[in-house]
Structures are given as C-alpha cells and as structure tokens.
Protein backbone atom coordinates (compact mmCIF):
# COMPACT_ATOMS: atom_id res chain seq x y z
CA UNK A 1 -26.60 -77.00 93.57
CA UNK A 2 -23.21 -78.29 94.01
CA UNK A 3 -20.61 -75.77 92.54
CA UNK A 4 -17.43 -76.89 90.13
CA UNK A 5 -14.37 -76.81 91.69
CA UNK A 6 -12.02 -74.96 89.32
CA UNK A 7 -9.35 -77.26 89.76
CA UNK A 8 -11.10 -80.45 88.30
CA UNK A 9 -10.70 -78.56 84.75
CA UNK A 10 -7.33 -79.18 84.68
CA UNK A 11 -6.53 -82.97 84.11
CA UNK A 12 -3.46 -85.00 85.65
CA UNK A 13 -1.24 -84.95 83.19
CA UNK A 14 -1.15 -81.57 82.62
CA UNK A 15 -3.28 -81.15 79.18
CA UNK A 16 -6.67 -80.04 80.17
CA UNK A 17 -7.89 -77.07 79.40
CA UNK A 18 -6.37 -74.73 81.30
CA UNK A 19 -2.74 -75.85 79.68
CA UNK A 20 -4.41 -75.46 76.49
CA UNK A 21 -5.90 -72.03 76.94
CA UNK A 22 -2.93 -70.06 75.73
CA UNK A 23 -2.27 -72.05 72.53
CA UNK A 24 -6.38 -71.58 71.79
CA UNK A 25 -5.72 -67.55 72.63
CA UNK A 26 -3.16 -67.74 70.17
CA UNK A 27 -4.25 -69.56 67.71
CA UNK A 28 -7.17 -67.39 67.57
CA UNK A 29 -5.44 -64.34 67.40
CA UNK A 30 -3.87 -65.37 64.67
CA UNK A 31 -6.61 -66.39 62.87
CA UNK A 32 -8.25 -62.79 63.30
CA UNK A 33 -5.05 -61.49 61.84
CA UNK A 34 -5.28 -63.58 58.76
CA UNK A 35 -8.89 -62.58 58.31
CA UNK A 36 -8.41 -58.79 59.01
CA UNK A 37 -5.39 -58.89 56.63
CA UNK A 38 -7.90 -60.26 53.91
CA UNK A 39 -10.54 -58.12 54.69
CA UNK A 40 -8.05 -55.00 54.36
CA UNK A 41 -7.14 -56.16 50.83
CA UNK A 42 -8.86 -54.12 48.55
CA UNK A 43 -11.48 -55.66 46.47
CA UNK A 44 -9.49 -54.51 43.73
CA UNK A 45 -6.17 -52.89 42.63
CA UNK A 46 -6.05 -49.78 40.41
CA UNK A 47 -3.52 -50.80 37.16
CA UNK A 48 -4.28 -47.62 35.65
CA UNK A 49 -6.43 -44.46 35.73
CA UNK A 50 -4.34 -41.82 34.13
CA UNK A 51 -4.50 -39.72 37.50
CA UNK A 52 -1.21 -38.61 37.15
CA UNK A 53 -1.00 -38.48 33.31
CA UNK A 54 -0.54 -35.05 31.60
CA UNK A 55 -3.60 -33.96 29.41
CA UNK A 56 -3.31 -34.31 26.17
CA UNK A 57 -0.09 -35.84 26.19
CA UNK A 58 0.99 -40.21 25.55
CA UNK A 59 0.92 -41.34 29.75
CA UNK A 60 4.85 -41.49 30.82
CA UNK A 61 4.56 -45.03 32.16
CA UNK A 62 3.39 -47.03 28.92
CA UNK A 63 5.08 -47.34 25.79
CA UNK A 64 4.35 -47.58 22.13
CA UNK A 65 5.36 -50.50 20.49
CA UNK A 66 6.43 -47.70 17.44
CA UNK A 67 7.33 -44.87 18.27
CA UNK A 68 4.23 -43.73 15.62
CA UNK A 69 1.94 -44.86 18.62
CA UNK A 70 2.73 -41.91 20.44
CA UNK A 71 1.15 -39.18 18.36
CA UNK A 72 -2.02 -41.75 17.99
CA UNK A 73 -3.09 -42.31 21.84
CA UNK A 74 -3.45 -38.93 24.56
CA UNK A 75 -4.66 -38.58 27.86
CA UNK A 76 -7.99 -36.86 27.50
CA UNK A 77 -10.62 -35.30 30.52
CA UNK A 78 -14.32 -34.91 30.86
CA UNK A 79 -15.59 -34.03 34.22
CA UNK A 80 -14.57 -36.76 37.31
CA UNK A 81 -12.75 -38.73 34.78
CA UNK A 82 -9.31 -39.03 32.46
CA UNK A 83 -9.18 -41.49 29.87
CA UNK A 84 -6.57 -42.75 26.96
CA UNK A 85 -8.05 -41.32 23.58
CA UNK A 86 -6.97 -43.34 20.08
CA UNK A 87 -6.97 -41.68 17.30
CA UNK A 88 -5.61 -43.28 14.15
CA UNK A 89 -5.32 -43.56 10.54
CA UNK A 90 -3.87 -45.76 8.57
CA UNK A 91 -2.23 -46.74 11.63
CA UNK A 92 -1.52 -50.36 14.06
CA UNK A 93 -0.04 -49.04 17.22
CA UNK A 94 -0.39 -50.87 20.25
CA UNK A 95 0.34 -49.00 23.26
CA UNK A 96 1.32 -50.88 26.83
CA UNK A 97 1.84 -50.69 30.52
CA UNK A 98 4.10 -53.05 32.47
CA UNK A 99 1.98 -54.59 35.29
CA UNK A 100 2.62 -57.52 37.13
CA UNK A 101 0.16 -59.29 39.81
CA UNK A 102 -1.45 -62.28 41.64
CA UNK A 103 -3.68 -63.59 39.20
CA UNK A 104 -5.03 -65.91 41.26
CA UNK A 105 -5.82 -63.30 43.77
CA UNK A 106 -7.27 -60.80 41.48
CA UNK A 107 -8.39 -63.10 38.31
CA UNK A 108 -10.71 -59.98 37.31
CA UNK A 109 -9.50 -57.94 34.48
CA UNK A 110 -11.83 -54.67 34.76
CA UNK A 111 -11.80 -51.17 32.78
CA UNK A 112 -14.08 -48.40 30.43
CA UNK A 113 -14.26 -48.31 27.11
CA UNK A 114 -16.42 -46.70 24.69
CA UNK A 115 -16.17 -46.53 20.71
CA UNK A 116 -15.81 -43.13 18.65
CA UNK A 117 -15.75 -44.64 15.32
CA UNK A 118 -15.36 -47.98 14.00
CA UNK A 119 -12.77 -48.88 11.06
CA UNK A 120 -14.29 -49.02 7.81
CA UNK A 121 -15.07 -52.39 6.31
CA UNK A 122 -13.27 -53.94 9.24
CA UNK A 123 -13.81 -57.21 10.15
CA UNK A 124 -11.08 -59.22 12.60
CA UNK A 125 -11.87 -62.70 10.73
CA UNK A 126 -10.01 -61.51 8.53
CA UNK A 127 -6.33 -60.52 8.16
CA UNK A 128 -6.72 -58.05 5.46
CA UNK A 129 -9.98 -56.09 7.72
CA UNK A 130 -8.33 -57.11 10.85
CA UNK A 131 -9.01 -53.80 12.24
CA UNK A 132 -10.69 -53.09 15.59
CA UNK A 133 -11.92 -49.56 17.53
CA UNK A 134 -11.23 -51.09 20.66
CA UNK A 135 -8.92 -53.53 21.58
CA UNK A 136 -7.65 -54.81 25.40
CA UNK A 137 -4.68 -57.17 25.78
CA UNK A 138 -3.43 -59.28 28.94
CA UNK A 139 0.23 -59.76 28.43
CA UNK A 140 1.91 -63.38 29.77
CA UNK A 141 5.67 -63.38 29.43
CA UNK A 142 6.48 -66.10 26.73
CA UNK A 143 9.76 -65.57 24.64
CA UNK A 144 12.57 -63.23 23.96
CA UNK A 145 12.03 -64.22 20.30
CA UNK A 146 8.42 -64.65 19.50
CA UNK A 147 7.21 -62.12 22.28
CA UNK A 148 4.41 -63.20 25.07
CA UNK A 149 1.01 -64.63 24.76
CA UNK A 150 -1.63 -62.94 25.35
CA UNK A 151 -5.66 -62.73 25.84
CA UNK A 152 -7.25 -60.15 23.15
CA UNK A 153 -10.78 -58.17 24.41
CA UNK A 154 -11.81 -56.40 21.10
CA UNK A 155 -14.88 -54.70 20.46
CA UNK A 156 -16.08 -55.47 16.97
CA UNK A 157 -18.44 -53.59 14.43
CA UNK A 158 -19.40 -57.30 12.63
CA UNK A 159 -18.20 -60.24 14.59
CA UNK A 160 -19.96 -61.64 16.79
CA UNK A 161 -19.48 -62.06 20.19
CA UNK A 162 -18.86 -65.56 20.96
CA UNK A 163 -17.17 -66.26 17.77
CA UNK A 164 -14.62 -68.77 17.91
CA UNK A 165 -11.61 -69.83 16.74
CA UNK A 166 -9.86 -66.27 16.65
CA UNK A 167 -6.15 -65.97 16.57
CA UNK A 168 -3.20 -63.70 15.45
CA UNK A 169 0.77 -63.63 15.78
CA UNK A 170 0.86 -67.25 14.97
CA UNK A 171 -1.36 -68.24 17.36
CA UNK A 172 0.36 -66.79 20.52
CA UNK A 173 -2.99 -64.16 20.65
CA UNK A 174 -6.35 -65.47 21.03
CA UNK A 175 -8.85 -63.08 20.76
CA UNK A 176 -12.23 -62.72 22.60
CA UNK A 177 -15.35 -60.89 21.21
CA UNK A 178 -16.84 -58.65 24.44
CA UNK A 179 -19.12 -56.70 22.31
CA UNK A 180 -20.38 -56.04 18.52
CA UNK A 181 -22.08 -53.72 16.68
CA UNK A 182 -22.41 -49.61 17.35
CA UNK A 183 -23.00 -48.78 21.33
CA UNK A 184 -26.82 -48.46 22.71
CA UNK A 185 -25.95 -45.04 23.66
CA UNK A 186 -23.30 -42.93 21.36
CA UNK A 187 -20.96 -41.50 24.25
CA UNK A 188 -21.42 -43.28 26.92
CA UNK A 189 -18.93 -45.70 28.72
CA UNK A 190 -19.28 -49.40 29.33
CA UNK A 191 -17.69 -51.17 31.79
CA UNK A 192 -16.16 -54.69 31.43
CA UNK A 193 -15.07 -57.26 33.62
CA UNK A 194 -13.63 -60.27 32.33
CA UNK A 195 -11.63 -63.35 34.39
CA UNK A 196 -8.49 -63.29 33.06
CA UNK A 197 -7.14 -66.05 34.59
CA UNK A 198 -9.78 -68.16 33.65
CA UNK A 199 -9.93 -67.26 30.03
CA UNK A 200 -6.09 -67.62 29.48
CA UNK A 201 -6.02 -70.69 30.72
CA UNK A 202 -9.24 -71.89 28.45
CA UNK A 203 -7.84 -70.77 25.28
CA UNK A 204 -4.00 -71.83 25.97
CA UNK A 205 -5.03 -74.71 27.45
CA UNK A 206 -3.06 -74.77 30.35
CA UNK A 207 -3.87 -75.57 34.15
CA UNK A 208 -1.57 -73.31 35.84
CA UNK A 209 -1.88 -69.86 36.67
CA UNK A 210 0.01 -67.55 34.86
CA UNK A 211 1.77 -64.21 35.64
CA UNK A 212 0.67 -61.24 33.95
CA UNK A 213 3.45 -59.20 32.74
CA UNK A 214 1.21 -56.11 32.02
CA UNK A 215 -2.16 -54.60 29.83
CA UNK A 216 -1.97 -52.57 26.60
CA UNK A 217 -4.74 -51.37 24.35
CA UNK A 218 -5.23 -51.33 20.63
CA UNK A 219 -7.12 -48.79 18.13
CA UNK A 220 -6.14 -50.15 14.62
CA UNK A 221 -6.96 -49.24 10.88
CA UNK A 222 -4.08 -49.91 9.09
CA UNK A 223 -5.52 -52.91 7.23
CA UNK A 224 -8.41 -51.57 6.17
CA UNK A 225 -6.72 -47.82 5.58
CA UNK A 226 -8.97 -45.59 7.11
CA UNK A 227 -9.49 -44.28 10.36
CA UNK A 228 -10.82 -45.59 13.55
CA UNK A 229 -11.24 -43.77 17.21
CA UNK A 230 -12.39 -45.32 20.87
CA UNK A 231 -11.52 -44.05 24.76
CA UNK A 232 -10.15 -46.47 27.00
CA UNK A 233 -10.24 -45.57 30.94
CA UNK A 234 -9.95 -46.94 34.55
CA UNK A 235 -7.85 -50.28 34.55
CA UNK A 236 -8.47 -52.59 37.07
CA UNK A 237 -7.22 -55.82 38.58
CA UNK A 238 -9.95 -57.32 41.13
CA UNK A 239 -11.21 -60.33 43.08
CA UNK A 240 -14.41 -60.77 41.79
C-alpha cells in the first residue's frame, strides 16, 4: 500500500491544512473556554437566604417601605434553615431587597414560602379585603414619581389561581395567583419557581427583557383589620 506523502497535505498556495491547523487549534480552544465558562455558571444565583441575618432581628440589607415594617418582619431559625417571619396586624408593610441581574440569563424567580395564618375575610379582588399571607414581588425600575412595575406572586385563601385580570397601584402591579386555599400540610414549606421574565413581559405586554431592580415580600391585613402571618425563605435567581 502506497503511503501519503506528508507534504501533498499542504496545497500551493499556502491554505491547506497544515496553514490552517493553528487557527482550527485556536478556534477550538476558544470554544472550550466559552463552554467551560457556561458550565461554571451556577445553575442559579442565591438573592437571599438570610445566612448572615441576625435572629430575630429585620435583615440589614432590605428595607421597609415604613419604617412600621420593621417591627412586623424578623429573621427566624428552625434546624438547617433561616427564614423572614411576618407578623402583622392591622398592618401593609412591604419589605425589599435591592437586587439587580440578567434576566435573560436567569429568567427563574425561585424561593420558600409557607402560610401561618391567613387574613380574615380577605380576598385580593377586592380593594377593601385586599389582604394576602403571602405575597412575592419582582421589582422593574419605572419612575421617580409613580415608582416601578412590578410582577405580584400572592398566595390567596379564596382566589383562585389562574384568576385574571388582577391589578393594583394603578395598574403598574399585576398580580399572579401561585396558590389558594390552606396548605396540604400545616408547617411545611413549598417551593416555587416562576419565569419572571416571561411573566413580566405577558402581563406588561412588552417584548424586551427587562432589568430587575430587586424582590420584596408582602404579609398584609390592614384592609381587612386583623392579623395575618406566613415565612418566606431561600431567594433565588436561576436558569431553569
């Protein structure tokens, strides 16, 4: 059998394979780097697990929109786990956490939640029961004046989930049912996970991808003056 010659590999002009060999290396290792660098990206990014919050005190980095909130939400601890406690009566606090990230890299809005006690007679399809045990919000810049938009998770004792048509400050929140009714299990956590990205753009209509300016939570009763309590816990941004 008659054996290649090593030299015929190379054409005349100079752009045969052997010429091209380097820019292949290259371009390979540099496609490896773009796939390790994705594959070292974490499947998702911790916004908040109250790690480095003080028991049974309001976490340093969020803030109250009153100054009320802060006697209403405390960093609480079971075993393996801290959490954000609300406690309120006769009281509409929410409390927030600057946050910004790539929403089109991490469209996933995850955390834990779990009711204590729903609000009595509360019912958000209306404004005088608009009261909810649980509450999430995804915060979009919008204006100075009217304050941002944003995408409302609650979890209601009588609506539905799926209802429609939802709304509050004027229409800048819309407001998504997750759950309703009392939990399967009294205690015990749920987890959520919810695209973000794809829901504010749904119900503001828009095509473009917003920035997230940061989360915040709400326990609320002061429509429906009584008293409501739910845990909140492990905030997460994530891929899928």
């Amino acid at each position: 059998m008659a054996r290649a010659d090593p030299e015929s590999f190379e054409d005349a002009g100079g752009g045969g394979p052997r010429t091209r060999l380097p820019s292949l290396i290259a371009a390979s290792l540099a496609l490896f780097a773009l796939v390790t660098n994705a594959a070292a990206q974490p499947d998702c990014k911790t916004i908040e697990d109250f790690s480095k919050a003080k028991v049974g005190e309001f976490p340093a980095d969020w803030k109250p929109r009153k100054d009320s909130g802060k006697d209403a939400y405390r960093v609480m601890e079971e075993p393996g786990l801290r959490f954000l406690r609300a406690v309120v009566r006769g009281l509409g606090v929410q409390a927030v956490k600057q946050y910004e990230w790539d929403l089109d890299a991490y469209p996933v809005l995850a955390w834990s939640w779990r009711p204590l006690e729903f609000p009595k007679g509360g019912d958000e399809r209306e404004s005088k029961t608009n009261d909810s045990a649980l509450a999430v919000y995804l915060f979009v810049p919008y204006s100075r004046m009217a304050g941002p938009k944003a995408i409302k998770y609650i979890w209601s004792e009588r609506v539905p989930v799926g209802a429609s048509g939802l709304s509050s400050n004027m229409g800048l929140t819309r407001v998504r049912v997750l759950r309703s009714g009392p939990p399967a299990k009294t205690g015990e956590w749920v987890e959520e996970r919810v695209n973000a990205r794809d829901d504010y753009k749904k119900y503001f209509d828009m095509q473009e991808t917003p920035k997230p300016a940061g989360i915040g939570v709400l326990t609320d009763s002061d429509d429906t003056s009584s008293t409501a309590q739910g845990d909140y816990a492990s905030f997460r941004a994530c891929r899928r």
